[in-house]
Protein backbone atom coordinates (compact mmCIF):
# COMPACT_ATOMS: atom_id res chain seq x y z
CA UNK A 1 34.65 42.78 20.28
CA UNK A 2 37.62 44.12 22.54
CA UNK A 3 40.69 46.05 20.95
CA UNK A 4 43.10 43.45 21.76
CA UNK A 5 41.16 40.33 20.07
CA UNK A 6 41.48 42.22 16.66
CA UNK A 7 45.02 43.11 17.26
CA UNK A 8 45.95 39.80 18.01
CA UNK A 9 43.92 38.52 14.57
CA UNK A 10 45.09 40.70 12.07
CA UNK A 11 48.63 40.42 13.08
CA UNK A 12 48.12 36.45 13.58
CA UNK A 13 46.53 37.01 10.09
CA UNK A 14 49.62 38.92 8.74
CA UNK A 15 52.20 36.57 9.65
CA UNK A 16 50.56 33.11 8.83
CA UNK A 17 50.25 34.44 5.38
CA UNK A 18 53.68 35.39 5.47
CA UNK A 19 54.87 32.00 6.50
CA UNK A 20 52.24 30.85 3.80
CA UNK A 21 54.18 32.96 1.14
CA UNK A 22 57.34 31.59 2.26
CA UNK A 23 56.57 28.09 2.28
CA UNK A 24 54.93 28.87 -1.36
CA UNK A 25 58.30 30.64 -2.62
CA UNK A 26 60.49 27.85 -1.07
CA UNK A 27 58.17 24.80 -3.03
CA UNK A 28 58.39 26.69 -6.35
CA UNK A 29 62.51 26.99 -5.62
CA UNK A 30 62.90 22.81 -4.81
CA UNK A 31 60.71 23.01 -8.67
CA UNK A 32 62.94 25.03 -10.19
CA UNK A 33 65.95 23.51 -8.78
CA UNK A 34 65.01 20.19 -9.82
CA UNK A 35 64.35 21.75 -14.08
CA UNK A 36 67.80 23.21 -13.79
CA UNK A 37 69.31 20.32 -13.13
CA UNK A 38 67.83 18.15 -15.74
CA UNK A 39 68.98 21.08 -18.04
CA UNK A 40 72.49 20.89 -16.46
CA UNK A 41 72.88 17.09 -17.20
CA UNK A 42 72.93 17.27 -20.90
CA UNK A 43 75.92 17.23 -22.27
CA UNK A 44 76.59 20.81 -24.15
CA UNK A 45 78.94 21.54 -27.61
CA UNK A 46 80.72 24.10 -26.36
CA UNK A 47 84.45 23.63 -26.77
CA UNK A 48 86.98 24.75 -24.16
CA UNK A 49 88.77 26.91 -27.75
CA UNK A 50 87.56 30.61 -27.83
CA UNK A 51 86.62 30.79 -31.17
CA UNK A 52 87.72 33.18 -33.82
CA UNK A 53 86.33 36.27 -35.02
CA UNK A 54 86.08 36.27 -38.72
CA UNK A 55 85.34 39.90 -39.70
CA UNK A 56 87.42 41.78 -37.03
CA UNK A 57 87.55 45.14 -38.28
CA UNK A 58 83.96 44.91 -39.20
CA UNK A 59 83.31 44.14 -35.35
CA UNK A 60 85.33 47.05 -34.10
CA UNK A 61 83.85 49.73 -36.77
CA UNK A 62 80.08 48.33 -35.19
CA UNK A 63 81.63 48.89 -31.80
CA UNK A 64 83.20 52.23 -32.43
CA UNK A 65 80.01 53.53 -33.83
CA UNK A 66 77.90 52.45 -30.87
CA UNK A 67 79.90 53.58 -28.68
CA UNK A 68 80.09 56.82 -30.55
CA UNK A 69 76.40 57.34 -31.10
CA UNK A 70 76.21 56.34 -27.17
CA UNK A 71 78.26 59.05 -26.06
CA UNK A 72 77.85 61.74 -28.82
CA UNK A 73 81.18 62.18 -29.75
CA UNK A 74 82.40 61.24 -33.61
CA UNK A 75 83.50 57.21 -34.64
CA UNK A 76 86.76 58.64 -35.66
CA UNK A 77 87.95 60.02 -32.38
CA UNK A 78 87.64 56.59 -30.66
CA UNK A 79 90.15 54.05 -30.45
CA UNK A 80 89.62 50.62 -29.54
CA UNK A 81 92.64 49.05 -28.33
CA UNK A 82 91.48 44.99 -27.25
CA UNK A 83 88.16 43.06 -28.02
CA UNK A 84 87.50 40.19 -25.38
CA UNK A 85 84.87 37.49 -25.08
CA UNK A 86 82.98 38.02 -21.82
């Protein structure tokens, strides 16, 4: 066999399996597409009301510790001014 004929396969190899895999990763995005928006068309609970947090103080001693044990400092010295919903 010449040089050139297995250049020209393996890189003719090479990039028909790379069209292969993106064919492959384009079908399995039109699948996944398609369960989303069955998911999507359900009608959810959620209200548009953020709801309320019933132990606040509770919350912000968890947070104040975490944060605490996180960066190694003591609960007491940290000072949380606003808790929002992300």
């Amino acid at each position: 066999m010449q040089n050139w004929f297995v250049v020209v396969m393996g890189l003719g190899t090479v990039f028909v399996v790379l069209i292969l895999i993106i064919a492959l990763c384009y079908l399995l995005g039109l699948i996944c597409r398609a369960g989303a928006k069955e998911e999507q068309s359900k009608p959810s609970p959620v209200s548009d009301a953020p709801a309320a947090i019933p132990n606040r103080a509770e919350l912000a001693a968890a947070i104040a510790a975490a944060v605490a044990e996180y960066s190694g400092t003591d609960a007491s010295a940290i000072r949380i001014l606003s808790i929002k919903k992300l």
